[in-house]
Protein backbone atom coordinates (compact mmCIF):
# COMPACT_ATOMS: atom_id res chain seq x y z
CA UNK A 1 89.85 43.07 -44.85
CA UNK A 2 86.31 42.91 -44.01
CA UNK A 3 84.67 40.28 -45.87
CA UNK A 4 80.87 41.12 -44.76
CA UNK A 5 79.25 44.26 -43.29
CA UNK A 6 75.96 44.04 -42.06
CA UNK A 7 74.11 47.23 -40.65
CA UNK A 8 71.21 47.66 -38.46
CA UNK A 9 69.08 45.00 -40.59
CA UNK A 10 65.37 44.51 -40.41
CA UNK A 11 63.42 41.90 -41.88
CA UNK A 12 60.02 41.16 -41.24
CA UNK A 13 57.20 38.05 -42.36
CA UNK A 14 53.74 40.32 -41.84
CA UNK A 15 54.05 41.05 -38.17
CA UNK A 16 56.91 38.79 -37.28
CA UNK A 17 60.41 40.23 -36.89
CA UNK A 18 62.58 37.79 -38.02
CA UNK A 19 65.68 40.25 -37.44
CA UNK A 20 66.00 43.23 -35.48
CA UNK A 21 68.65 45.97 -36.29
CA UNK A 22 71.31 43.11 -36.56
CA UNK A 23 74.38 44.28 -37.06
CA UNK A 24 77.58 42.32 -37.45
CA UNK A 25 81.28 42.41 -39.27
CA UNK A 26 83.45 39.40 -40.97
CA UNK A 27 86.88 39.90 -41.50
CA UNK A 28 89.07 37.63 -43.55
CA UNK A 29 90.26 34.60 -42.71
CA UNK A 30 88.04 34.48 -39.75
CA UNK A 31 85.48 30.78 -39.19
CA UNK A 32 82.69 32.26 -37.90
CA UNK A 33 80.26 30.04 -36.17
CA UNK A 34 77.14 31.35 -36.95
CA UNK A 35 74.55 29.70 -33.79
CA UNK A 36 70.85 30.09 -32.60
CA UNK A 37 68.29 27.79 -32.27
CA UNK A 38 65.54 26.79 -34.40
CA UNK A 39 63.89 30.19 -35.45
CA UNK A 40 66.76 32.80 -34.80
CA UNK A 41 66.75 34.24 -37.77
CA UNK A 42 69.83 32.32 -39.07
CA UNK A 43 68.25 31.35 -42.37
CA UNK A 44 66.57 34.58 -43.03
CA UNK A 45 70.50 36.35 -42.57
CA UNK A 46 71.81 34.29 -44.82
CA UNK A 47 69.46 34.08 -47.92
CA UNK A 48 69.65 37.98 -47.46
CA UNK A 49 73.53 37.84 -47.82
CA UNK A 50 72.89 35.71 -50.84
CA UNK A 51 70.08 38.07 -52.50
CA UNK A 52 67.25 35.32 -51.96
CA UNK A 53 65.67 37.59 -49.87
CA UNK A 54 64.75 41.47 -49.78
CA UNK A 55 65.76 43.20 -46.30
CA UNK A 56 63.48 45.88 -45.26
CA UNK A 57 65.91 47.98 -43.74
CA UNK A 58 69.29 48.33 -43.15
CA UNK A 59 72.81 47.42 -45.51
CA UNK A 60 74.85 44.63 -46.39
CA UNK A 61 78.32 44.95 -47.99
CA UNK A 62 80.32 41.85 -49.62
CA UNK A 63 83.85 42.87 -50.21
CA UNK A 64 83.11 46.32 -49.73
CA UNK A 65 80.26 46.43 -52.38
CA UNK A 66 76.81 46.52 -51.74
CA UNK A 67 75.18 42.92 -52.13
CA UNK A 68 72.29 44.56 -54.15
CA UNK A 69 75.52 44.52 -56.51
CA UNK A 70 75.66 41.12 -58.07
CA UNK A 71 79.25 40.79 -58.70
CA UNK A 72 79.56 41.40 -54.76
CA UNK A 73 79.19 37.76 -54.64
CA UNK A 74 81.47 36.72 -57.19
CA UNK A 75 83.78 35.04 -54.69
CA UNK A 76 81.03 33.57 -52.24
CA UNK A 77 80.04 29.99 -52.16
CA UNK A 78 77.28 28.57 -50.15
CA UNK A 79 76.30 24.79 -49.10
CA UNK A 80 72.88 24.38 -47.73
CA UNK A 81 72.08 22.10 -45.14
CA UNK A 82 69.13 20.09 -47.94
CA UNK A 83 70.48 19.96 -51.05
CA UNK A 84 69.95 17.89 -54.56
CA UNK A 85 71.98 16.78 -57.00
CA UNK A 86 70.65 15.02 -60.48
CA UNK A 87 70.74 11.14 -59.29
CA UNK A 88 70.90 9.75 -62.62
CA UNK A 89 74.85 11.86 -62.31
CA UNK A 90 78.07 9.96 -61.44
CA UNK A 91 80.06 11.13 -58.42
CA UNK A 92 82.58 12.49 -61.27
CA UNK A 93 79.73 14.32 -63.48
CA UNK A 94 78.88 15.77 -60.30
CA UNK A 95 81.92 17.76 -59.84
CA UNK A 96 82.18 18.15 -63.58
CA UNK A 97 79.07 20.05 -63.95
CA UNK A 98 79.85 22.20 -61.07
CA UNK A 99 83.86 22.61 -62.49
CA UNK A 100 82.13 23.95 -65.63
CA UNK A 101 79.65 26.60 -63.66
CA UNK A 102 82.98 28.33 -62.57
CA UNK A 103 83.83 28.37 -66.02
CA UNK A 104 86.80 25.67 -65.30
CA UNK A 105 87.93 23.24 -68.26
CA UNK A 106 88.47 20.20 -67.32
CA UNK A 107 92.16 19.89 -67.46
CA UNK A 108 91.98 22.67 -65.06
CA UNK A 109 90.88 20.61 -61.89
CA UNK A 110 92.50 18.16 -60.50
CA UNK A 111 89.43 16.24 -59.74
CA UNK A 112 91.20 13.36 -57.84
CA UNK A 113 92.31 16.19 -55.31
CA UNK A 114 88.65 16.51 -54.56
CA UNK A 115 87.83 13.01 -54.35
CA UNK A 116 90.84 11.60 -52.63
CA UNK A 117 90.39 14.99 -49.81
CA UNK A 118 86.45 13.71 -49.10
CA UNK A 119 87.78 10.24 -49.08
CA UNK A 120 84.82 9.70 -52.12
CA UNK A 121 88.05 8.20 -54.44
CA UNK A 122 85.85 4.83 -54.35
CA UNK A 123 82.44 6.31 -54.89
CA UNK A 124 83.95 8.00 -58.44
CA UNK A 125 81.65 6.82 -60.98
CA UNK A 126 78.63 5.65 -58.42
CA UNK A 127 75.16 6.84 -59.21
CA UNK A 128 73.99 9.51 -56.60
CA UNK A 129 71.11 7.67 -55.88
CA UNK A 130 73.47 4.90 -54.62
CA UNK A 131 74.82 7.01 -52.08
CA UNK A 132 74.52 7.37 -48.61
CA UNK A 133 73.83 10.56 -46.69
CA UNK A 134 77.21 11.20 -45.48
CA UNK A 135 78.65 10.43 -48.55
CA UNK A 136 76.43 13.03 -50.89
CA UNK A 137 77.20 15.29 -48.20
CA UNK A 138 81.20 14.87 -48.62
CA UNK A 139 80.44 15.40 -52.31
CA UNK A 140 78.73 18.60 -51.27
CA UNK A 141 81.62 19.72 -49.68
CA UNK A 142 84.09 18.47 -52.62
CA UNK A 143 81.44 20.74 -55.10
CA UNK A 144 81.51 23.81 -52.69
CA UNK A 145 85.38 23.76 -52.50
CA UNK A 146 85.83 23.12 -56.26
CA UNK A 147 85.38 27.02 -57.25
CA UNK A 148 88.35 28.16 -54.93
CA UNK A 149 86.06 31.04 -53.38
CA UNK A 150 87.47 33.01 -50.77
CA UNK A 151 83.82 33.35 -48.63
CA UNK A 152 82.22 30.10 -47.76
CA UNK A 153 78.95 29.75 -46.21
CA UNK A 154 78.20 26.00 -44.56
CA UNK A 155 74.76 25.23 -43.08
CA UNK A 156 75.27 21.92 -40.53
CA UNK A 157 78.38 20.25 -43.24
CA UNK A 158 78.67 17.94 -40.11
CA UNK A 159 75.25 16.95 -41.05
CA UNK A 160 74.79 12.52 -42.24
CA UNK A 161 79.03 12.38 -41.12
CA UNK A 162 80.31 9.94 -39.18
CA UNK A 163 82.85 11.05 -36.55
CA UNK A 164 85.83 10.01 -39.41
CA UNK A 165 83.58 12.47 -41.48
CA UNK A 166 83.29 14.93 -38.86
CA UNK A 167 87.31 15.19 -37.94
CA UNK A 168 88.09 15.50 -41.73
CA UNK A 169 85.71 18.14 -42.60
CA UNK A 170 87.21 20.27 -39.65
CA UNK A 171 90.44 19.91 -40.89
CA UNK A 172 89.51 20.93 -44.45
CA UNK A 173 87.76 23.87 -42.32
CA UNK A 174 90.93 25.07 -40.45
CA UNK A 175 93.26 24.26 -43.92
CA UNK A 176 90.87 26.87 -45.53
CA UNK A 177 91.74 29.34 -42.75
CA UNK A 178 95.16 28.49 -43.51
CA UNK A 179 94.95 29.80 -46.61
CA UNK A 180 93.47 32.98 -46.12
CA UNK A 181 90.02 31.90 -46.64
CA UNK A 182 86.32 33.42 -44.76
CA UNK A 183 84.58 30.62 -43.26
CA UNK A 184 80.57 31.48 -42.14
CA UNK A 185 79.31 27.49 -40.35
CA UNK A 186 75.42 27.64 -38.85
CA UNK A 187 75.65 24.10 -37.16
CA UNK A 188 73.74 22.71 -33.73
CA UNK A 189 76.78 20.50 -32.85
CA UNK A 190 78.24 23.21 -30.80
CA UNK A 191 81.17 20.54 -29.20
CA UNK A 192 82.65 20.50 -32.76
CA UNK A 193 82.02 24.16 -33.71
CA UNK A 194 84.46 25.00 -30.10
CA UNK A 195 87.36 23.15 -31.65
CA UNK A 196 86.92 24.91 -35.20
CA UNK A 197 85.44 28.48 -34.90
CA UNK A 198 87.83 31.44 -33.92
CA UNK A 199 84.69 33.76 -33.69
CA UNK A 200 80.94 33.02 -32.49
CA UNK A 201 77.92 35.02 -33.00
CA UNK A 202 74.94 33.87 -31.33
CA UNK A 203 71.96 34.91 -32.24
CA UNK A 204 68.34 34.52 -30.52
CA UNK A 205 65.04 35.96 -31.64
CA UNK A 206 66.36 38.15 -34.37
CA UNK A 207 68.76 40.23 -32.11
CA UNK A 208 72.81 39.41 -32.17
CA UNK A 209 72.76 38.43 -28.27
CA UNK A 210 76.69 37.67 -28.23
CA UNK A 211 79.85 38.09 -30.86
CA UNK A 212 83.34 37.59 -29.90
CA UNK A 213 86.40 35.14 -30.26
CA UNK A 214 85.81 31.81 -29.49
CA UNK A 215 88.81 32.38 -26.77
CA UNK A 216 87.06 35.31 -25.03
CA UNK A 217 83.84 32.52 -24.87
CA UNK A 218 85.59 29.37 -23.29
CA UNK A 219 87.01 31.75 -20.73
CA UNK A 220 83.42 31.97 -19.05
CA UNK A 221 82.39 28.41 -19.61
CA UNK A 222 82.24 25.93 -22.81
CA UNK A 223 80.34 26.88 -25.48
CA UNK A 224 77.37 24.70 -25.00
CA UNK A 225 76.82 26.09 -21.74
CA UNK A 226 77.52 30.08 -22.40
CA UNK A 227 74.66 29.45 -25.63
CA UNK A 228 72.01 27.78 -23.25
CA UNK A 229 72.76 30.22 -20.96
CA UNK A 230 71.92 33.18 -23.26
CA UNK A 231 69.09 31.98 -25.19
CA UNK A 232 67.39 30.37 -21.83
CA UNK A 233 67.98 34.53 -20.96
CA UNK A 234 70.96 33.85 -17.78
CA UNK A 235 73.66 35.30 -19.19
């Protein structure tokens, strides 16, 4: 099933093309890395998949509706690389609060699942403004993962993690796959996106320069080299 359609999309800031006829498919069950550098366009793609932002051109469909349809987004989830949660909130609340936006009771959740998967058990009924980076980003995670949605859109979740952090939140990345679930990862730590991605899409300037499986990639090079390669314009 194709979980995202995008056609031919244009999006422009006053004279700056920030995408140019970009065009891509999802399919389910796919973890897509989702790579450029700093000014690809990345951001702008997503917020439009999300309805932040207004394309000026072009077609996106979620589940085969159109995203200007806002139930076309009733089973996508998204994690931003900054986020905030209320620091006067307990680890617990946390989840809680975000249970109860998915219209989940309480004795619905196992909430200890959550904790004991982001290794946060300890950090239960800590302050968020007593945490660390890493560990409001594993809470991040543990919120995102909380509404069971089958398309899940990470910007850098390795971001704050140590390299325990790192492994863990790859294998909660390939169990998702496991179960049938759409995986869309922007993240600069290309080594770690090669061991968890099936498909890449690079993209440069606004323009898709390169989509494919992450097999068909590794047979030319590693990934860190094929995505200088293309973006310094050599491949």
């Amino acid at each position: 099933m194709t979980i995202l359609k995008a056609s031919n999309i244009t999006k422009s800031y006053g004279n700056f093309k920030a995408l140019k006829d970009f065009s891509l498919e999802i399919e389910s069950g796919d973890i897509v890395a989702l790579l450029g550098p700093n000014g690809a366009g990345k951001t702008t793609f997503v917020k439009s998949i999300l309805g932040l932002l207004q394309i000026d051109s072009g077609e996106i469909e979620l589940f085969g509706k159109s995203s200007k349809d806002v139930s076309a987004r009733d089973k996508l989830v998204y994690l931003p690389e900054k986020f905030s949660f209320y620091s006067y909130f307990t680890v617990i609340d946390t989840l809680k609060f975000y249970a109860s936006m998915y219209n989940k009771e309480n004795d619905q959740v196992d909430y200890n699942h959550y904790l004991k998967l982001l290794s946060i058990e300890e950090l239960r009924d800590k302050k968020l403004n007593s945490l660390s980076k890493g560990q409001m980003q594993r809470l991040g995670i543990a919120c995102t993962l909380i509404g069971d949605q089958d398309f899940i859109i990470l910007d850098e979740p390795f971001s704050g993690l140590d390299p325990i952090g790192i492994k863990e939140v790859k294998d909660i990345c390939i169990s998702l796959k496991e179960k049938n679930k759409t995986l869309l990862i922007n993240s600069h730590i290309l080594a770690e996106m090669e061991r968890v991605a099936n498909r890449v899409i690079i993209l440069n300037k606004g323009v898709v320069e390169r989509t494919g499986t992450m097999q068909e990639i590794l047979e030319e090079d590693t990934l860190e080299n094929v995505f200088y390669k293309i973006i310094k314009g050599e491949g």
